[in-house]
C-alpha atoms as a PDB file:
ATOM      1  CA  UNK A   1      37.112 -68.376-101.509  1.00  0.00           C
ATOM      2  CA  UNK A   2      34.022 -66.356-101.191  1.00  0.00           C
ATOM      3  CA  UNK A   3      33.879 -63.532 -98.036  1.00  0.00           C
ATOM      4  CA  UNK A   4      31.006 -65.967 -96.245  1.00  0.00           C
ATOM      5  CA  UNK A   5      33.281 -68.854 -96.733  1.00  0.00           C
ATOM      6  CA  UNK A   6      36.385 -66.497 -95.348  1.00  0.00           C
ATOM      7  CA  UNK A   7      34.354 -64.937 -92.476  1.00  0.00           C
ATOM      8  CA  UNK A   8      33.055 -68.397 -91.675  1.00  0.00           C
ATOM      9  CA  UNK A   9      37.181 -70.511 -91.575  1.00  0.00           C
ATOM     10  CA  UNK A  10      38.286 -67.167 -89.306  1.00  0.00           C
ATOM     11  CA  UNK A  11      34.784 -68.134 -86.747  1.00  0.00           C
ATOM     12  CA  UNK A  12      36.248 -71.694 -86.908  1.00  0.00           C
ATOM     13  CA  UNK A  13      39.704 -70.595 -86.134  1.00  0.00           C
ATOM     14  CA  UNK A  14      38.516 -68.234 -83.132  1.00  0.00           C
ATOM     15  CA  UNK A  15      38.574 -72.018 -81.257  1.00  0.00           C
ATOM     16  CA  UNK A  16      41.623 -73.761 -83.072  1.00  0.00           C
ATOM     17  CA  UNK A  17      43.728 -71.402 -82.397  1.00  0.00           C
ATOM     18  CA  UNK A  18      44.234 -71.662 -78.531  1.00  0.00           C
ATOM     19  CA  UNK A  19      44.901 -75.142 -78.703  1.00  0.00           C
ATOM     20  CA  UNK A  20      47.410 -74.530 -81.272  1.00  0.00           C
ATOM     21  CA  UNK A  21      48.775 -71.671 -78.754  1.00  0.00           C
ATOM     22  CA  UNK A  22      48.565 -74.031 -75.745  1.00  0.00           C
ATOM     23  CA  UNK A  23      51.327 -75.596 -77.258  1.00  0.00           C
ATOM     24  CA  UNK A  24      53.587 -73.134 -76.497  1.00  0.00           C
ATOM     25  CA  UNK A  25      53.342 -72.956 -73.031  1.00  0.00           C
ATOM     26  CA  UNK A  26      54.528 -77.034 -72.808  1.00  0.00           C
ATOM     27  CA  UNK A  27      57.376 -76.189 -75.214  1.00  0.00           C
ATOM     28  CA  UNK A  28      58.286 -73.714 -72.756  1.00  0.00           C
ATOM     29  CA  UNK A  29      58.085 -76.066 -69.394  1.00  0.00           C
ATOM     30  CA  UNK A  30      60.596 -78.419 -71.756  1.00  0.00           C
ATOM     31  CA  UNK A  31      62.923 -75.846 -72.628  1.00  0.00           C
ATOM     32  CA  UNK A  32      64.508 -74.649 -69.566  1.00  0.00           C
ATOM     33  CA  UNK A  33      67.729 -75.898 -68.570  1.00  0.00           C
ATOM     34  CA  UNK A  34      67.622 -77.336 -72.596  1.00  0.00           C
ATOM     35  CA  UNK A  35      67.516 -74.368 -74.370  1.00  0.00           C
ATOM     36  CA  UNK A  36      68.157 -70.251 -73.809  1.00  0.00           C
ATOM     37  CA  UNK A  37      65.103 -68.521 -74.892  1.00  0.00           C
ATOM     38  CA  UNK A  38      66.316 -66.034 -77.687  1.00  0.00           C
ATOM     39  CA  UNK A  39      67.898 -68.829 -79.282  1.00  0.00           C
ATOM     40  CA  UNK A  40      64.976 -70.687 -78.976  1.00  0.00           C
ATOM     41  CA  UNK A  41      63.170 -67.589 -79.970  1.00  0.00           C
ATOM     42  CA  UNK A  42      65.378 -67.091 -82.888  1.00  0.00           C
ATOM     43  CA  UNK A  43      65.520 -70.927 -84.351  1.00  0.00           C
ATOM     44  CA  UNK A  44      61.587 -70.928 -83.941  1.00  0.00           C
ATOM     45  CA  UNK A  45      60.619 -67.887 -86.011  1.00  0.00           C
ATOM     46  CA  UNK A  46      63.337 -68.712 -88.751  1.00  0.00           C
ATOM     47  CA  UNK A  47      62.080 -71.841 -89.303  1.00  0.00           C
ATOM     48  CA  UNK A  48      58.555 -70.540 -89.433  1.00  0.00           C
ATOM     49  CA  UNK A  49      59.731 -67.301 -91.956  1.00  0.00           C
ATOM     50  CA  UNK A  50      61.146 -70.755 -94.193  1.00  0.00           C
ATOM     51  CA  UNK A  51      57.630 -72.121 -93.474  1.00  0.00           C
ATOM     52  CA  UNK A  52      55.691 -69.184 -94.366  1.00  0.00           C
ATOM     53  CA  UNK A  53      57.735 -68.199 -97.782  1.00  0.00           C
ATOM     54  CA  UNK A  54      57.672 -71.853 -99.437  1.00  0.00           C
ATOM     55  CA  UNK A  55      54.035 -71.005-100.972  1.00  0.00           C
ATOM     56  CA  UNK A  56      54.626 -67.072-100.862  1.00  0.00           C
ATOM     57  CA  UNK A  57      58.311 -66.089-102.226  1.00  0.00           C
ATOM     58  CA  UNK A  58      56.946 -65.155-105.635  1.00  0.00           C
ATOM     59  CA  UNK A  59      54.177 -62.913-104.094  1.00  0.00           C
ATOM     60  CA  UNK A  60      57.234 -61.255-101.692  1.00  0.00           C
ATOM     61  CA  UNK A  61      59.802 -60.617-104.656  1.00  0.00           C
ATOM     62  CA  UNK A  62      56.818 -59.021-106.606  1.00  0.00           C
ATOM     63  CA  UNK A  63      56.043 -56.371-104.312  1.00  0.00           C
ATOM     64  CA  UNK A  64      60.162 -56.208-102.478  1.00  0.00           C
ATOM     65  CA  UNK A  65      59.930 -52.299-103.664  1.00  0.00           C
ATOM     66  CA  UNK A  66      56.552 -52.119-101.345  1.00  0.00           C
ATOM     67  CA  UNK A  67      58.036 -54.456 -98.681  1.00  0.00           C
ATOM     68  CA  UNK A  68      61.901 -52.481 -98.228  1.00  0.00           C
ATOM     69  CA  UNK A  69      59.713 -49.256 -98.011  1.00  0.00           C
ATOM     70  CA  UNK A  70      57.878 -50.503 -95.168  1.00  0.00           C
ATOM     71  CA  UNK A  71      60.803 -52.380 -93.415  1.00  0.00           C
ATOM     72  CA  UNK A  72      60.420 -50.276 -90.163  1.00  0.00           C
ATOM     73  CA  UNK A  73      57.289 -51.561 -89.691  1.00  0.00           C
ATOM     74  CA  UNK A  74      58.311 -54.883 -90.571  1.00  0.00           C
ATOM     75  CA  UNK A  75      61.370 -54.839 -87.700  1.00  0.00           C
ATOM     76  CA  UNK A  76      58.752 -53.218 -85.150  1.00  0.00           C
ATOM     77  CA  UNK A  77      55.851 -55.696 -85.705  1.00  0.00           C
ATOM     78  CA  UNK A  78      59.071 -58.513 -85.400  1.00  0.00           C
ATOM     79  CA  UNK A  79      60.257 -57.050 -81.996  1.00  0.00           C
ATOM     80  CA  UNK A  80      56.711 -57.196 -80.835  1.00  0.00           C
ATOM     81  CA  UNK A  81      55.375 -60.330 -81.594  1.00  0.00           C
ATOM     82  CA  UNK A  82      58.269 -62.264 -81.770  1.00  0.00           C
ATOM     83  CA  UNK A  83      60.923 -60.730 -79.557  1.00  0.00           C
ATOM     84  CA  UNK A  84      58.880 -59.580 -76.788  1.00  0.00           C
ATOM     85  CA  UNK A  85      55.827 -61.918 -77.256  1.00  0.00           C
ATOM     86  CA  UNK A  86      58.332 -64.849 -77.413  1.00  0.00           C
ATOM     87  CA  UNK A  87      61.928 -64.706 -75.773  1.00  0.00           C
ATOM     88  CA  UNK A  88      60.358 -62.723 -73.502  1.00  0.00           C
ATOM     89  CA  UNK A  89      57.604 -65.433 -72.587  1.00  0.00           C
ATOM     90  CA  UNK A  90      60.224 -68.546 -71.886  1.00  0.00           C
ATOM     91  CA  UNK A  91      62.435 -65.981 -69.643  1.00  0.00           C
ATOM     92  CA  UNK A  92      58.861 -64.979 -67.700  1.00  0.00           C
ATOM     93  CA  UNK A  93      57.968 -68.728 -67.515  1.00  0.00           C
ATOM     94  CA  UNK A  94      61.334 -69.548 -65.770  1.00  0.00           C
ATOM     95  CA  UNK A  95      59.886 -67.756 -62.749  1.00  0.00           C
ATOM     96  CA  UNK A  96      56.686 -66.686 -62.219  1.00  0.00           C
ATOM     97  CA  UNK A  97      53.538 -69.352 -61.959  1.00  0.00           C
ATOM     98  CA  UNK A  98      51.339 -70.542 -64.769  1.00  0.00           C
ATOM     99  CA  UNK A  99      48.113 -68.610 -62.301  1.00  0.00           C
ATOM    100  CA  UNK A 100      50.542 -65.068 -62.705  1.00  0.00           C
ATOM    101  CA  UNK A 101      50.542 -65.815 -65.927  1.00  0.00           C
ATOM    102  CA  UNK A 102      47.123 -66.304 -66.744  1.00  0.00           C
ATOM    103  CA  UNK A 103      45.742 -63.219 -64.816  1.00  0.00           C
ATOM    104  CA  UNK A 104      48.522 -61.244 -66.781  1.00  0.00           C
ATOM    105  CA  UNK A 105      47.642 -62.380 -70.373  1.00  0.00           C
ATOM    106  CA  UNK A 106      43.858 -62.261 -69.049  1.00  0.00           C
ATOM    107  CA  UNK A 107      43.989 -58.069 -69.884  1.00  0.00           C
ATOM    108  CA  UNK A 108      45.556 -58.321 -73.129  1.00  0.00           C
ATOM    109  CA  UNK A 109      41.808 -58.756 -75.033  1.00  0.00           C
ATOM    110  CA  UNK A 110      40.920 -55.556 -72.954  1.00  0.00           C
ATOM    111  CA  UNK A 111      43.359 -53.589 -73.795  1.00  0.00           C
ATOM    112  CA  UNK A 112      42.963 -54.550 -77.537  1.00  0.00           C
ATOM    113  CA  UNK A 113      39.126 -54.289 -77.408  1.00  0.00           C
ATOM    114  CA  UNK A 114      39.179 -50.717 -75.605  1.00  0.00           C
ATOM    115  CA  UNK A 115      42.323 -49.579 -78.111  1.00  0.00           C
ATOM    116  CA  UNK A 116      40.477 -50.835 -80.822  1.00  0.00           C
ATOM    117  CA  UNK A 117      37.813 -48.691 -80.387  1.00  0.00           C
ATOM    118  CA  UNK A 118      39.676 -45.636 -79.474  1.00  0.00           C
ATOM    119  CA  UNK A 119      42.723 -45.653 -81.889  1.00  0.00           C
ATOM    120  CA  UNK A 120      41.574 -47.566 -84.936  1.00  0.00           C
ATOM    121  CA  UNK A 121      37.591 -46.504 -84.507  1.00  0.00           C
ATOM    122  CA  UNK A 122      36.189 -50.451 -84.466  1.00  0.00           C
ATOM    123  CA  UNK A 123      32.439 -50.339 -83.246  1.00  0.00           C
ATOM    124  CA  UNK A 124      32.783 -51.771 -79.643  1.00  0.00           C
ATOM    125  CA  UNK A 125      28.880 -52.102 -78.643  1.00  0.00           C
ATOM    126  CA  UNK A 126      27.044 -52.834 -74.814  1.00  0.00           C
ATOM    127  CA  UNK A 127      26.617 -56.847 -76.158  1.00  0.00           C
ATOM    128  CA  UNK A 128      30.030 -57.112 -76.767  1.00  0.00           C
ATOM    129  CA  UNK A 129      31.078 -55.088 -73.482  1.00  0.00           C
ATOM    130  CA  UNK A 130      28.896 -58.054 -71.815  1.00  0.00           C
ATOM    131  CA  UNK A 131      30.636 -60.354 -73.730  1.00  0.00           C
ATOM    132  CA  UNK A 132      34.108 -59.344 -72.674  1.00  0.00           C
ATOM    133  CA  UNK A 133      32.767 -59.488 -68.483  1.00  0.00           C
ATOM    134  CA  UNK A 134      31.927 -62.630 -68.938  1.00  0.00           C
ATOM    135  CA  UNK A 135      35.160 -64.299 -70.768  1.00  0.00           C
ATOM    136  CA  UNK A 136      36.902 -62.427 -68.267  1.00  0.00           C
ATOM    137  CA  UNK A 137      35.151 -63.902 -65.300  1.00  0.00           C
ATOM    138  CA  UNK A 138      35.570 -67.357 -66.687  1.00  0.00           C
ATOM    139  CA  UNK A 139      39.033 -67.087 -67.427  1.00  0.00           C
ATOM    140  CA  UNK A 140      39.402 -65.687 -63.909  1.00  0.00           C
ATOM    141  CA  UNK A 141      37.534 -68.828 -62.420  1.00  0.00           C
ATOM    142  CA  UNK A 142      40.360 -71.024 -63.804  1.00  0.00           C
ATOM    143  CA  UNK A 143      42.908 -68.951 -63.137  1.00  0.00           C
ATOM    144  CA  UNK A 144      42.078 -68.900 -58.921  1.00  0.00           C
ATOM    145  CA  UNK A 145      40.624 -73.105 -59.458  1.00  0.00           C
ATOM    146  CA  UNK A 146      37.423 -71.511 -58.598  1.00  0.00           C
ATOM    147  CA  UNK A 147      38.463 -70.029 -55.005  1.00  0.00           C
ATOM    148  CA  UNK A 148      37.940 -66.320 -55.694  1.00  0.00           C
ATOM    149  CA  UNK A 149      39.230 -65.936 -52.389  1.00  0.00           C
ATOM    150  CA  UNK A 150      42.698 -66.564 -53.623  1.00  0.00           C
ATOM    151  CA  UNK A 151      42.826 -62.859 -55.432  1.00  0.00           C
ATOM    152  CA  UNK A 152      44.411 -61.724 -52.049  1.00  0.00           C
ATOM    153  CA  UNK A 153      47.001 -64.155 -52.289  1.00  0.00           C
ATOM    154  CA  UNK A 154      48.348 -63.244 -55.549  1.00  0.00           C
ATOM    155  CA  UNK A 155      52.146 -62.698 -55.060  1.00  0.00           C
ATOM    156  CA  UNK A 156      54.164 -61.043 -58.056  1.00  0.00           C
ATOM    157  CA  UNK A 157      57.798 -61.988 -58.736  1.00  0.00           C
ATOM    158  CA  UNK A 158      60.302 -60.631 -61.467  1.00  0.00           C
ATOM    159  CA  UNK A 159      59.279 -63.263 -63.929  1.00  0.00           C
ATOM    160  CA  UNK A 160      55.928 -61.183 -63.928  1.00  0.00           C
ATOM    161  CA  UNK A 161      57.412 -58.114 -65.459  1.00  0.00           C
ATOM    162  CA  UNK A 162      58.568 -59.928 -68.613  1.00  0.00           C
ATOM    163  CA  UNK A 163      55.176 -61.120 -69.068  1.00  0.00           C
ATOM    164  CA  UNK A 164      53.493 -58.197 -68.464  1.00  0.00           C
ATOM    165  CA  UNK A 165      55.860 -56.793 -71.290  1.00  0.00           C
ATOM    166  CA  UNK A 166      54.653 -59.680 -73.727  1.00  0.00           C
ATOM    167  CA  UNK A 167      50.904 -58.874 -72.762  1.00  0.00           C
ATOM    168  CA  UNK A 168      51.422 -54.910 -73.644  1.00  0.00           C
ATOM    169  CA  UNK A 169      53.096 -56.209 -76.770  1.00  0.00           C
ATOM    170  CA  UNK A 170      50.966 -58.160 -78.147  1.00  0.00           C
ATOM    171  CA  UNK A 171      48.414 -55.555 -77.464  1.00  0.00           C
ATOM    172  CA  UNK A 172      50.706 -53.210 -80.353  1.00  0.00           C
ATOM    173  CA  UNK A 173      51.344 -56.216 -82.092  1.00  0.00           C
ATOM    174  CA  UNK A 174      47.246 -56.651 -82.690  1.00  0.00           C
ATOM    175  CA  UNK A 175      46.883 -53.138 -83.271  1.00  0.00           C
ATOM    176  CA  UNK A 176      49.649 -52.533 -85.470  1.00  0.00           C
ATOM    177  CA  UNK A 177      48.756 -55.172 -87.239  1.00  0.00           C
ATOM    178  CA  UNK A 178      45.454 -54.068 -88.297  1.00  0.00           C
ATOM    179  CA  UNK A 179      46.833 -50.514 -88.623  1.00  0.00           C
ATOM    180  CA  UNK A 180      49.379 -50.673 -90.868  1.00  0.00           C
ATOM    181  CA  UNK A 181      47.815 -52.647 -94.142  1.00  0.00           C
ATOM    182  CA  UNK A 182      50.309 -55.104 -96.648  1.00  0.00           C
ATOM    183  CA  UNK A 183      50.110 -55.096-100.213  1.00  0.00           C
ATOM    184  CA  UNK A 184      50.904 -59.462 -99.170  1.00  0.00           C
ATOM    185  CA  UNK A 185      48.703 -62.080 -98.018  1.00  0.00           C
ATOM    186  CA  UNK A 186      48.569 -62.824 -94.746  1.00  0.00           C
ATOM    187  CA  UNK A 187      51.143 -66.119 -95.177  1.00  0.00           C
ATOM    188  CA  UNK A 188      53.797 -64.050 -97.145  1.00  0.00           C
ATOM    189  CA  UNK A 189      52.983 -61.075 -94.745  1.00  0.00           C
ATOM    190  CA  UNK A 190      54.298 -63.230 -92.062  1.00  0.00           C
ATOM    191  CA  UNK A 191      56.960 -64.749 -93.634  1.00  0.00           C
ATOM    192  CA  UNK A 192      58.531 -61.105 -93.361  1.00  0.00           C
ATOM    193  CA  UNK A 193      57.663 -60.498 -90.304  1.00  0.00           C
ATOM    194  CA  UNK A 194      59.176 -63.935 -88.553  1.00  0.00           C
ATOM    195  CA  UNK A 195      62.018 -62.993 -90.501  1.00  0.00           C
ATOM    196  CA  UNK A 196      62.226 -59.513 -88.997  1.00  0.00           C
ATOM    197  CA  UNK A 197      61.314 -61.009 -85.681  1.00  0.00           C
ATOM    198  CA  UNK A 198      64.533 -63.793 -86.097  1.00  0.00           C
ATOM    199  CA  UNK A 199      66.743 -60.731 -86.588  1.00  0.00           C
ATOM    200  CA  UNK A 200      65.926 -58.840 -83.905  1.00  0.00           C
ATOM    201  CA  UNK A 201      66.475 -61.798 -81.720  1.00  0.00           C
ATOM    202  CA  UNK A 202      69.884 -62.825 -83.259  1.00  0.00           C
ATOM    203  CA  UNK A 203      72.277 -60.916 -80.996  1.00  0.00           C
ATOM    204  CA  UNK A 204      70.357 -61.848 -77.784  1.00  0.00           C
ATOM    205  CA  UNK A 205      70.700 -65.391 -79.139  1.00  0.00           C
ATOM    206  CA  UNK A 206      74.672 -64.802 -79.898  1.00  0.00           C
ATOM    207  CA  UNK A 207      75.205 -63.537 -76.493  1.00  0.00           C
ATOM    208  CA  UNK A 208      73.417 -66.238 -75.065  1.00  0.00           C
ATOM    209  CA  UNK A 209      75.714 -69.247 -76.804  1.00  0.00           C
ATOM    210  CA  UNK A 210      78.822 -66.940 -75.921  1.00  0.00           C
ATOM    211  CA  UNK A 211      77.603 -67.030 -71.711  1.00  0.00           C
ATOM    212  CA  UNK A 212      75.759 -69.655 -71.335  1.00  0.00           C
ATOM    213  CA  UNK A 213      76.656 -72.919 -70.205  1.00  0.00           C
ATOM    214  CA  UNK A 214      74.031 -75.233 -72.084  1.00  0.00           C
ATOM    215  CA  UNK A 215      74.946 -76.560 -75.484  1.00  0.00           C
ATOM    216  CA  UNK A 216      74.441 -73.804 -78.238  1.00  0.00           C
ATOM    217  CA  UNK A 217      72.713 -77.038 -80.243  1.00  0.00           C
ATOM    218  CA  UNK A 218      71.405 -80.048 -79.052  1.00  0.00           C
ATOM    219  CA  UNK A 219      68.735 -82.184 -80.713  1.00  0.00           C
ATOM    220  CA  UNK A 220      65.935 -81.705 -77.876  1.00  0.00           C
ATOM    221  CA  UNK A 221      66.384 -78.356 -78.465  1.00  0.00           C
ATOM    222  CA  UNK A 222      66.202 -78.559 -81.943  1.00  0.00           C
ATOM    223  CA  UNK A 223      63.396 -80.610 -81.621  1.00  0.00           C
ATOM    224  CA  UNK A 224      61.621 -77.738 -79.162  1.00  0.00           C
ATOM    225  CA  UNK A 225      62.555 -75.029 -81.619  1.00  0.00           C
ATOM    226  CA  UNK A 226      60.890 -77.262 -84.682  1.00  0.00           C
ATOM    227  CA  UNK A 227      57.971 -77.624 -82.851  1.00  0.00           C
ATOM    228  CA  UNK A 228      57.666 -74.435 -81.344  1.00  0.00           C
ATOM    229  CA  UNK A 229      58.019 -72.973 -85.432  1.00  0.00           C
ATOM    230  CA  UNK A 230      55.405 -75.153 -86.918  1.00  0.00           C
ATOM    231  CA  UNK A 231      52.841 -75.342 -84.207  1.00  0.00           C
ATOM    232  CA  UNK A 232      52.372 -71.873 -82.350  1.00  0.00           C
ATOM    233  CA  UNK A 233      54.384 -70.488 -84.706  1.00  0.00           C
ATOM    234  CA  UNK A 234      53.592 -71.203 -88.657  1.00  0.00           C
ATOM    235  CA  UNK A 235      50.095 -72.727 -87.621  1.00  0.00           C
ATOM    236  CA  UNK A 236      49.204 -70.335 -84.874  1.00  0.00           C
ATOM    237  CA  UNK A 237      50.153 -66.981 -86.135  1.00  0.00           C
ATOM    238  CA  UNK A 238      48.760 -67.517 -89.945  1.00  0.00           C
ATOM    239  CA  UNK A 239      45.294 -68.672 -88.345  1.00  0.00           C
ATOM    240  CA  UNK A 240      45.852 -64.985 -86.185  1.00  0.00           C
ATOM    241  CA  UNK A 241      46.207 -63.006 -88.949  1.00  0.00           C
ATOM    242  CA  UNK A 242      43.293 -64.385 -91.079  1.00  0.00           C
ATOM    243  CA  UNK A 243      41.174 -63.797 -88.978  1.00  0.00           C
ATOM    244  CA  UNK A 244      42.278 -59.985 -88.062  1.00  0.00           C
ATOM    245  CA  UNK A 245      41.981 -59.341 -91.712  1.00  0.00           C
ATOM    246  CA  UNK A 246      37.859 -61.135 -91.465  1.00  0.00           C
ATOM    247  CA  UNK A 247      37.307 -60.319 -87.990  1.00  0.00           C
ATOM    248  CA  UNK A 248      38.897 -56.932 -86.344  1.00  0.00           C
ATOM    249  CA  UNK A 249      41.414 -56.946 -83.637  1.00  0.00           C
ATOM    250  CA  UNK A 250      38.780 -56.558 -80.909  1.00  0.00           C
ATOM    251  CA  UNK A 251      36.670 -59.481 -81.935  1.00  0.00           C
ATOM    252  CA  UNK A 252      40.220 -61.554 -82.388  1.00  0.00           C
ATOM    253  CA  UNK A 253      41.580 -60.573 -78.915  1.00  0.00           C
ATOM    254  CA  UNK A 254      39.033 -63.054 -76.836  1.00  0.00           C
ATOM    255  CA  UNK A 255      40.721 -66.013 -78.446  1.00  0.00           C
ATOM    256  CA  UNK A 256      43.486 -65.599 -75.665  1.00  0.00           C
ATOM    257  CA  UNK A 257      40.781 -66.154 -72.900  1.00  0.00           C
ATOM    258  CA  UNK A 258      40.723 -69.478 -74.299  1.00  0.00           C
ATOM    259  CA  UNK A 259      44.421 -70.129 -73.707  1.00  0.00           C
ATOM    260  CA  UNK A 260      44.244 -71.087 -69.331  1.00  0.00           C
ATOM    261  CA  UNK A 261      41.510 -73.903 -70.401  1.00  0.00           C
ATOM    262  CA  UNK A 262      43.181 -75.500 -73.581  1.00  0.00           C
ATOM    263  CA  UNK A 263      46.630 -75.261 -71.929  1.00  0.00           C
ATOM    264  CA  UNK A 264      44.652 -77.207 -69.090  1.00  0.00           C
ATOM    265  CA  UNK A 265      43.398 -79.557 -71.149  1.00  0.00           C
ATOM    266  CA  UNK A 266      46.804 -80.232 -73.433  1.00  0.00           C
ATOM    267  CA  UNK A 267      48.175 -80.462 -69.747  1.00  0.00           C
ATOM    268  CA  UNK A 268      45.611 -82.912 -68.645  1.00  0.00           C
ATOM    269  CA  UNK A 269      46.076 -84.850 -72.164  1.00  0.00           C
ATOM    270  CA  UNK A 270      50.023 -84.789 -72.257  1.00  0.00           C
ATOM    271  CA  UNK A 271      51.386 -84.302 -69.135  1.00  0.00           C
ATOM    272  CA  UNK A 272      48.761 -86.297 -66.984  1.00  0.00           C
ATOM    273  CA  UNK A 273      47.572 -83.399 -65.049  1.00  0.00           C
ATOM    274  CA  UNK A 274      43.836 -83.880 -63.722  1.00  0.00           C
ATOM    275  CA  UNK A 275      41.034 -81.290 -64.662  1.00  0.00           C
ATOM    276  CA  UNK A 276      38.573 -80.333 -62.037  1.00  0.00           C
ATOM    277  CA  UNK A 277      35.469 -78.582 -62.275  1.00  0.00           C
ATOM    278  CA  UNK A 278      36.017 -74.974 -62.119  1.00  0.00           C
ATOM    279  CA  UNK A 279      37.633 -75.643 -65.703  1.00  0.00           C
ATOM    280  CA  UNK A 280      34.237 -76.641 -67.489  1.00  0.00           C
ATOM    281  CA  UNK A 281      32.559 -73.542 -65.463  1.00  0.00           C
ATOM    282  CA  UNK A 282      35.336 -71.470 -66.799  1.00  0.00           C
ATOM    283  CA  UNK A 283      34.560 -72.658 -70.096  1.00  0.00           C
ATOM    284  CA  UNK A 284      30.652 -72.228 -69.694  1.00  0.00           C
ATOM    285  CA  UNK A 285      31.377 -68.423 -69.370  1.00  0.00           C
ATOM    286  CA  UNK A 286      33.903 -68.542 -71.675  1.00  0.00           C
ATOM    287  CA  UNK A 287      32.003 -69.361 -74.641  1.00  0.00           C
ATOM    288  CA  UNK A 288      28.957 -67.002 -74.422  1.00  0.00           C
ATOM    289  CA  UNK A 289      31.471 -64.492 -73.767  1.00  0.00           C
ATOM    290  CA  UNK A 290      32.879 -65.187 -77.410  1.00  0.00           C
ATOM    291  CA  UNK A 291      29.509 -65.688 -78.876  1.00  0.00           C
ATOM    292  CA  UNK A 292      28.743 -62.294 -77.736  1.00  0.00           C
ATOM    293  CA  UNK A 293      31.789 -60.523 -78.837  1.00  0.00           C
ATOM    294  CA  UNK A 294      32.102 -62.076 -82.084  1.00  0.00           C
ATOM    295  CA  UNK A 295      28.219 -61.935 -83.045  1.00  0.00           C
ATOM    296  CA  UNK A 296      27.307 -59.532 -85.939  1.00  0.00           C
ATOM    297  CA  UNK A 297      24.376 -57.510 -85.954  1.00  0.00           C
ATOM    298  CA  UNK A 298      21.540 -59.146 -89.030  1.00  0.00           C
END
């Protein structure tokens, strides 16, 4: 595949993505009282480590040397995005609000864009600061249903610490990412690093089938983990890292503004749930703010 044809599938990804995220977040409204979420956690990135190796277990035994020398970074980039950025989530979700939620996760593609330029020296230009206002104040839009007046009512609970956690995670997670280069491709890359990710997860999930009084298996929960490793997982982190390698961290990081209004819309499409205006308004900010962020310089 040429670079143009690369650089264009990661543009094209910046808005599949979400909706393959999105996904996640109705996994996780199924799961409790189902499923404990580092077993969850644990199935899900096992299954997607299986996923991610069937094309790629050549290219992984052919540079093993490479890979064992690098394991630490392996095991950290595995307790960051899929520890933190995933047990972490479903234990967040069980108590805090979807709007906490969404304000949270709305800073992440700050933190990454103002990191980005500070720590791994990405060009972060006035267009793109423009860019970043504005598919923050659309996000924002849907996260208060258009009643800005509601910022004073924000009330934190626990639940909000764990997914502040995941949002400072996946902030490393981005960075790290981009700052610590594989001799793999980004699918056999992966494959290591949901594997790493499973481990780290594995005693969590142990203590939770040794305490907990929900079945350690059941087959909705199998189901949820199955889902949860193809979808988000397989399909959403391999379209991630593609376009990090095309696209920078910074650039990558406003895909997450489009999470509130595709998780609306998988809402509206699966569960029923109405949309209402300030959603398309929130998307009408939304998308400039991309365009501007993403747009290279002729």
């Amino acid at each position: 595949m040429s670079a143009l044809s690369r650089r264009r599938l990661a543009l094209a990804l910046l808005f599949i993505t979400p909706a393959l995220w999105a996904v996640n977040a109705l996994i996780a409204r199924q799961a409790t009282g189902v499923i404990e979420p580092h077993l969850l956690a644990m199935l899900r990135w096992l299954l997607a480590s299986g996923l991610f190796a069937l094309g790629t277990h050549a290219e992984i035994w052919t540079h093993r040397r490479q890979v064992l020398a690098d394991w630490k970074h392996y095991l950290v980039l595995g307790a960051l995005g899929m520890w933190i950025c995933g047990a972490w989530v479903y234990i967040g979700g069980q108590t805090t609000s979807a709007a906490n939620i969404g304000l949270i996760y709305a800073i992440s593609p700050i933190l990454i864009v103002l990191a980005s330029a500070l720590w791994l020296g990405e060009r972060f230009q006035p267009r793109q600061a423009l860019g970043v206002g504005l598919a923050l104040t659309g996000v924002l839009h849907v996260v208060f249903k258009g009643q800005w007046s509601a910022l004073a009512e924000v009330q934190f609970v626990p639940g909000d610490g764990w997914i502040l956690a995941a949002t400072l995670a996946w902030t490393g997670y981005a960075l790290l990412l981009r700052k610590w280069p594989s001799p793999l491709g980004a699918a056999a890359q992966l494959a290591v690093i949901s594997l790493a990710g499973a481990l780290v997860n594995l005693p969590f999930a142990l203590w939770e089938i040794a305490h907990s009084p929900l079945p350690a298996l059941s087959g909705t929960g199998l189901t949820l983990a199955a889902l949860a490793a193809v979808i988000p997982g397989f399909g959403a982190y391999l379209a991630h890292s593609v376009m990090q390698r095309e696209l920078g961290a910074a650039r990558v990081s406003v895909v997450l503004y489009l999470g509130p209004i595709y998780t609306a819309a998988m809402a509206w499409l699966v569960l029923g749930e109405g949309l209402s205006s300030f959603h398309f308004w929130g998307l009408a900010l939304v998308l400039p703010g991309i365009y501007l962020v993403t747009r290279t310089n002729r």
